[in-house]
PDB file of N, CA and C in Angstrom:
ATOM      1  N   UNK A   1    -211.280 104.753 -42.991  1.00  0.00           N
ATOM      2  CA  UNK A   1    -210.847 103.514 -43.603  1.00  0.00           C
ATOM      3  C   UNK A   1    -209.785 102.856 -42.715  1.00  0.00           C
ATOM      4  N   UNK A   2    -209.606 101.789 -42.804  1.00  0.00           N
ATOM      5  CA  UNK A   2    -208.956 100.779 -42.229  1.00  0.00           C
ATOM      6  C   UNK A   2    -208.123  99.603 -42.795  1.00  0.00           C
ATOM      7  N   UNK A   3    -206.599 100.025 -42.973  1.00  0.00           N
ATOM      8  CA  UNK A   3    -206.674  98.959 -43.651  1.00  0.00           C
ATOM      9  C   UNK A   3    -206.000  97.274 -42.895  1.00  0.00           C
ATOM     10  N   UNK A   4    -206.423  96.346 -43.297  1.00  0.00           N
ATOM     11  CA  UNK A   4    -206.284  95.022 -42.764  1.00  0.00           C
ATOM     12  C   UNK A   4    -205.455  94.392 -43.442  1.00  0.00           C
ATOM     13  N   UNK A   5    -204.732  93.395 -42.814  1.00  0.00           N
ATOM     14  CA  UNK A   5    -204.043  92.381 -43.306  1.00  0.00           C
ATOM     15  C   UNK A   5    -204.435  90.624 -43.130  1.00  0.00           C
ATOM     16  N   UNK A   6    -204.547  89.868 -44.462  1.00  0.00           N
ATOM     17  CA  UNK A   6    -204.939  88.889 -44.042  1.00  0.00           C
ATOM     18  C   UNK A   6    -204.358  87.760 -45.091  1.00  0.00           C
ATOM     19  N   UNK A   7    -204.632  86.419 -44.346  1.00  0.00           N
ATOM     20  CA  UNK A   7    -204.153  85.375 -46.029  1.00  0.00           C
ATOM     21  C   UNK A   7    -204.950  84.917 -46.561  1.00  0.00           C
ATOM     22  N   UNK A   8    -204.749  84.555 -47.733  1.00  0.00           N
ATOM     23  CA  UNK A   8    -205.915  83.839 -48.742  1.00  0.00           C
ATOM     24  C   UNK A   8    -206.073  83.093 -48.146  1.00  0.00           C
ATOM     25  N   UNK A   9    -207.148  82.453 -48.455  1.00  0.00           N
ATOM     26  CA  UNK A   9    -207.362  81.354 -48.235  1.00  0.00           C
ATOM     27  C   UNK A   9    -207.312  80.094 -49.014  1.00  0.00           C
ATOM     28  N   UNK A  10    -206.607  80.556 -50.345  1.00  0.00           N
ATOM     29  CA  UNK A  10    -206.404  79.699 -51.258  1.00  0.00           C
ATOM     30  C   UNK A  10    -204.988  79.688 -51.598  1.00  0.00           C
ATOM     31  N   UNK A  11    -204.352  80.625 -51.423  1.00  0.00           N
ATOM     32  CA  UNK A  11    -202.539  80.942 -52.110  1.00  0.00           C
ATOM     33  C   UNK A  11    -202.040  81.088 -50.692  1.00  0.00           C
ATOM     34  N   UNK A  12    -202.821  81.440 -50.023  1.00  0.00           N
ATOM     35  CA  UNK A  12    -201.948  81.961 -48.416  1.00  0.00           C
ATOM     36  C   UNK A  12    -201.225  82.342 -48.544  1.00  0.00           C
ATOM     37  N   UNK A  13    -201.142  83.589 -49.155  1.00  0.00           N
ATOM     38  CA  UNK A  13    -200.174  84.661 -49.650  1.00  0.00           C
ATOM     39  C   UNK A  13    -200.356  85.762 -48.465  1.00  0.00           C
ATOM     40  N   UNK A  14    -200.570  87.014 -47.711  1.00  0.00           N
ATOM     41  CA  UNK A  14    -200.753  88.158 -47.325  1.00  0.00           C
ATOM     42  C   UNK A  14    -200.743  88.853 -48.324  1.00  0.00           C
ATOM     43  N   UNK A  15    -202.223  89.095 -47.985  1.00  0.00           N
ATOM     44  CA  UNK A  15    -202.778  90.539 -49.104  1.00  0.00           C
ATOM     45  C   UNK A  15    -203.044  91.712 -47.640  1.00  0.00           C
ATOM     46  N   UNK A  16    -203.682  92.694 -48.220  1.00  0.00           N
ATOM     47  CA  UNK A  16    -204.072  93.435 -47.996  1.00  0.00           C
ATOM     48  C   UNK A  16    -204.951  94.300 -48.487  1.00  0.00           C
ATOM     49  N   UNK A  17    -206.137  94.915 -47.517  1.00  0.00           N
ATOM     50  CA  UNK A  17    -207.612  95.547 -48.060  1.00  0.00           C
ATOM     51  C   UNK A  17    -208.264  96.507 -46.934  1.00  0.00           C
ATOM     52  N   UNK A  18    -208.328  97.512 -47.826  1.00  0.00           N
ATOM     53  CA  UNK A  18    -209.236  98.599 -47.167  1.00  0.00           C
ATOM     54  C   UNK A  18    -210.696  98.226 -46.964  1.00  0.00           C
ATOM     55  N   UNK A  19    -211.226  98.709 -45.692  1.00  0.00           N
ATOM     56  CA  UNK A  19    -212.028  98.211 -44.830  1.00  0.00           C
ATOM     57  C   UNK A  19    -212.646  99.505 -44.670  1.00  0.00           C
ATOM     58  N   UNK A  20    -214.415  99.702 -45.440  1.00  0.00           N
ATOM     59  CA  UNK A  20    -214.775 101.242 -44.804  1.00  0.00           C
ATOM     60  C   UNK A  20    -215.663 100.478 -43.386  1.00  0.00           C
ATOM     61  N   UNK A  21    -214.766 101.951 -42.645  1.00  0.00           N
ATOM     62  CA  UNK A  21    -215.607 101.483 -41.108  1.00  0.00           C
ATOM     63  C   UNK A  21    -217.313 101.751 -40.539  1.00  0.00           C
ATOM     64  N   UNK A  22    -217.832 102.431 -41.751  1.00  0.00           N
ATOM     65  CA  UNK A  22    -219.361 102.803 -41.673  1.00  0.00           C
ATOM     66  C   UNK A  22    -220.488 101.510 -41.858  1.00  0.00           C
ATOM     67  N   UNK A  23    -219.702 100.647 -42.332  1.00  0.00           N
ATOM     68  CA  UNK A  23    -220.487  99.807 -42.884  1.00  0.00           C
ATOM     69  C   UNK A  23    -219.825  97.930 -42.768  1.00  0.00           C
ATOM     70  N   UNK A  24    -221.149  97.399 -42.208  1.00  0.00           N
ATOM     71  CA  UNK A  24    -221.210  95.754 -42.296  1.00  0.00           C
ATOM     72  C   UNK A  24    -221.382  95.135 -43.242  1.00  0.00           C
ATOM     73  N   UNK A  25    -220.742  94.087 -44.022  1.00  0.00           N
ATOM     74  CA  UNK A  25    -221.079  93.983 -45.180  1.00  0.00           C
ATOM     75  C   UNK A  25    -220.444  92.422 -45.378  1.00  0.00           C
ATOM     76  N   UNK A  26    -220.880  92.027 -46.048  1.00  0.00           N
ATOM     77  CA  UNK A  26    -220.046  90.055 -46.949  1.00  0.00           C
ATOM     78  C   UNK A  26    -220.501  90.771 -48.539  1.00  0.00           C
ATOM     79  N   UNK A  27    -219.431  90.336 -48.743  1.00  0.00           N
ATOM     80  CA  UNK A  27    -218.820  90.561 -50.364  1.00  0.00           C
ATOM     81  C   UNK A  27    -217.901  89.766 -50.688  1.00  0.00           C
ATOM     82  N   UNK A  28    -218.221  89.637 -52.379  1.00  0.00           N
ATOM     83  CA  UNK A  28    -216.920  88.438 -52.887  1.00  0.00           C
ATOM     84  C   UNK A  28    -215.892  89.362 -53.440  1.00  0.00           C
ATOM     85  N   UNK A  29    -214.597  89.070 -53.698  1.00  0.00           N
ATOM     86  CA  UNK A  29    -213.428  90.105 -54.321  1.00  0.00           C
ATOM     87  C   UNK A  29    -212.133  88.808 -54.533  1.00  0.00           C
ATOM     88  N   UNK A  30    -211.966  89.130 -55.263  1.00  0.00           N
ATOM     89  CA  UNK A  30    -211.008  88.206 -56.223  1.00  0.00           C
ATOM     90  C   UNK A  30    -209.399  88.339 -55.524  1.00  0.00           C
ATOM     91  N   UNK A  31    -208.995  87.467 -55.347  1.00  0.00           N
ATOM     92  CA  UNK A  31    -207.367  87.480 -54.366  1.00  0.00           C
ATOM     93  C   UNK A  31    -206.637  88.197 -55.481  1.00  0.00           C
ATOM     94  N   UNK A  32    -205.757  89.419 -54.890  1.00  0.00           N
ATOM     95  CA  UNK A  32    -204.736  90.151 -56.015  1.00  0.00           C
ATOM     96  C   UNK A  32    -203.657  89.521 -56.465  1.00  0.00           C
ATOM     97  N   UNK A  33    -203.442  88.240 -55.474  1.00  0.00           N
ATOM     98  CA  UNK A  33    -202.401  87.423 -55.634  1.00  0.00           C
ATOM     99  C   UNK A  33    -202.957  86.211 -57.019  1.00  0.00           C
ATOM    100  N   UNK A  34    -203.604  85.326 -56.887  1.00  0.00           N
ATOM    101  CA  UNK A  34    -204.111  84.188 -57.219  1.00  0.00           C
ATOM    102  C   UNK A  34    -205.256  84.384 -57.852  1.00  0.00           C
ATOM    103  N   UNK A  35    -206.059  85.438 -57.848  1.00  0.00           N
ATOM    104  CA  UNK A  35    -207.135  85.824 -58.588  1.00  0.00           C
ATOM    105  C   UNK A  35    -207.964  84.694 -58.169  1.00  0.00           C
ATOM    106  N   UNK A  36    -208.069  83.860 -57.054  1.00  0.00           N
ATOM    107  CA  UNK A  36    -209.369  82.834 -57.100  1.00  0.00           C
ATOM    108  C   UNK A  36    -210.551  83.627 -56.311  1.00  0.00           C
ATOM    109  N   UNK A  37    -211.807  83.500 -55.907  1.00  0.00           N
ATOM    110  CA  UNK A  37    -212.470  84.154 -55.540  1.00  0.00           C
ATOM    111  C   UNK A  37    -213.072  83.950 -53.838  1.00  0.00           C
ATOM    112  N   UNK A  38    -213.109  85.245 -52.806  1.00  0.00           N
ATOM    113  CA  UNK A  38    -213.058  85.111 -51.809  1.00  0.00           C
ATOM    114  C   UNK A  38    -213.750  85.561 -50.851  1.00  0.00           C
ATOM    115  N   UNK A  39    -215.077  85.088 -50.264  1.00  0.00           N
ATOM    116  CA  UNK A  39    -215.845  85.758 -49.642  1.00  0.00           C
ATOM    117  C   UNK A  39    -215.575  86.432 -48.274  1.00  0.00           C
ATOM    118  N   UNK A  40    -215.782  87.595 -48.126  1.00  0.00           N
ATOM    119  CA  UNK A  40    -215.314  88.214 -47.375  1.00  0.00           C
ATOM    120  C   UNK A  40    -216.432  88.917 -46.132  1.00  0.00           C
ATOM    121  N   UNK A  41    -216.504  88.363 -45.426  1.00  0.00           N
ATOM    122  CA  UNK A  41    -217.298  89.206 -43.995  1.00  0.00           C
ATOM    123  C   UNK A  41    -216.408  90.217 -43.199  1.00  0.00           C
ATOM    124  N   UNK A  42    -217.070  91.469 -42.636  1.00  0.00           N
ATOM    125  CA  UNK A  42    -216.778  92.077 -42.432  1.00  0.00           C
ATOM    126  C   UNK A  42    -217.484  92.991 -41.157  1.00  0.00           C
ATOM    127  N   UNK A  43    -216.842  92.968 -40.065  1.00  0.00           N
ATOM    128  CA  UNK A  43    -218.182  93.904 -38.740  1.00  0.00           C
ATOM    129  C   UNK A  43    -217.866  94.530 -37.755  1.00  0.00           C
ATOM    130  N   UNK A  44    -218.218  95.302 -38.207  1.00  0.00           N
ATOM    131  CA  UNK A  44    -217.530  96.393 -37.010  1.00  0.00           C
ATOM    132  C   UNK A  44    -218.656  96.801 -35.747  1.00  0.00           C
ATOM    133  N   UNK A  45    -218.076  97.728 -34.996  1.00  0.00           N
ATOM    134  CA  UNK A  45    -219.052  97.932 -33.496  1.00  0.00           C
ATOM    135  C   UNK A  45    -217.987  99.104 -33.140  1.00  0.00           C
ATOM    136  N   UNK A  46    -219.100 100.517 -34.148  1.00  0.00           N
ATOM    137  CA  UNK A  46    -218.114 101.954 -33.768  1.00  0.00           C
ATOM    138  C   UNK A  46    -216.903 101.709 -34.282  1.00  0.00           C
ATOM    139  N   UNK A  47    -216.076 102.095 -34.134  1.00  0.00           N
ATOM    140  CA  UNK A  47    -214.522 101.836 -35.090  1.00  0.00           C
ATOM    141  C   UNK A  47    -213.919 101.228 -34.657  1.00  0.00           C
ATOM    142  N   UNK A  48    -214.027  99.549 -33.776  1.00  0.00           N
ATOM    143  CA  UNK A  48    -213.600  98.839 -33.506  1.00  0.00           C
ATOM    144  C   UNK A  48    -214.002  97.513 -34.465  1.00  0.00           C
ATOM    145  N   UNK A  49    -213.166  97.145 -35.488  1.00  0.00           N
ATOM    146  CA  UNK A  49    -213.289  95.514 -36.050  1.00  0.00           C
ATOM    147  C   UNK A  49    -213.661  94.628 -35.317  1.00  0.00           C
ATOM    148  N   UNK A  50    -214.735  94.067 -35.168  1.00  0.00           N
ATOM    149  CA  UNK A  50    -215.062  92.766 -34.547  1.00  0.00           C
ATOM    150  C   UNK A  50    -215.223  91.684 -35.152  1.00  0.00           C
ATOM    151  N   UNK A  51    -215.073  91.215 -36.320  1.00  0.00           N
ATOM    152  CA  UNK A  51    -215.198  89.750 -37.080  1.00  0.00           C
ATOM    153  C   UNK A  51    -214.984  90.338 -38.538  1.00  0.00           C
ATOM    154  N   UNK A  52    -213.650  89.706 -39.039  1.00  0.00           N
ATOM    155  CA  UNK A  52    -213.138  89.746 -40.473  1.00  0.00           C
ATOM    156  C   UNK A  52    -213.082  88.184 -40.607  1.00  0.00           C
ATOM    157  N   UNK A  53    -213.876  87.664 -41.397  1.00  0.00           N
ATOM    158  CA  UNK A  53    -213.589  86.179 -41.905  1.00  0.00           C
ATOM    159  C   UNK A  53    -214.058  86.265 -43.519  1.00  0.00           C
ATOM    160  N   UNK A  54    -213.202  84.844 -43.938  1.00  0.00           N
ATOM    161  CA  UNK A  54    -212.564  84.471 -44.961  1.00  0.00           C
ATOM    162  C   UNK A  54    -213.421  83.291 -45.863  1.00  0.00           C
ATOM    163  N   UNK A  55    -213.918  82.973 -46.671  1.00  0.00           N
ATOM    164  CA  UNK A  55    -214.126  81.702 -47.112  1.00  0.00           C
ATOM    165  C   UNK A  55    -213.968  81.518 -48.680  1.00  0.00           C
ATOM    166  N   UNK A  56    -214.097  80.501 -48.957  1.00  0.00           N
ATOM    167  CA  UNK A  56    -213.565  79.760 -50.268  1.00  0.00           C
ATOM    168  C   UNK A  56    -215.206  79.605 -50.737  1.00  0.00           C
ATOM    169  N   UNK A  57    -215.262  80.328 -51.939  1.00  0.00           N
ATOM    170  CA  UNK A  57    -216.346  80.128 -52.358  1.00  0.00           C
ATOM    171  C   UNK A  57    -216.549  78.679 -53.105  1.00  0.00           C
ATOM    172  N   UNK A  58    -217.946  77.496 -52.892  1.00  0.00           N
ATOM    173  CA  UNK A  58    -217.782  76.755 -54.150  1.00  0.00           C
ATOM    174  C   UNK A  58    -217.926  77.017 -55.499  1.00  0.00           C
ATOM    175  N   UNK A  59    -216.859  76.395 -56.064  1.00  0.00           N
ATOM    176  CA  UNK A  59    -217.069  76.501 -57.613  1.00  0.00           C
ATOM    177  C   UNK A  59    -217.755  75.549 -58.120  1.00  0.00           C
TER     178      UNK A  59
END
């Protein structure tokens, strides 16, 4: 596991989130700060992070 630091993209607060490194994945997860909702990409290459991005889902 891995964990990352990043800002909302809606509160631009710094959160923080564990990252399993086995696996590529986009998932939505709710900001711990602001509770709005936040799609999350995620990709690794061996246990190196290569693209963590952020987006604002439409409501």
């Amino acid at each position: 596991m891995l964990e990352h630091f990043f800002q909302c993209p809606h509160c631009w607060e710094e959160i923080s989130m564990l990252l399993d490194r086995s696996v590529n994945q986009t998932y939505i997860e709710d900001c711990e700060v602001c509770c709005n909702p936040i799609e999350i990409t995620v990709k690794f290459e061996g246990e190196n992070l290569v693209e963590f991005r952020t987006e604002i889902l439409d409501q």
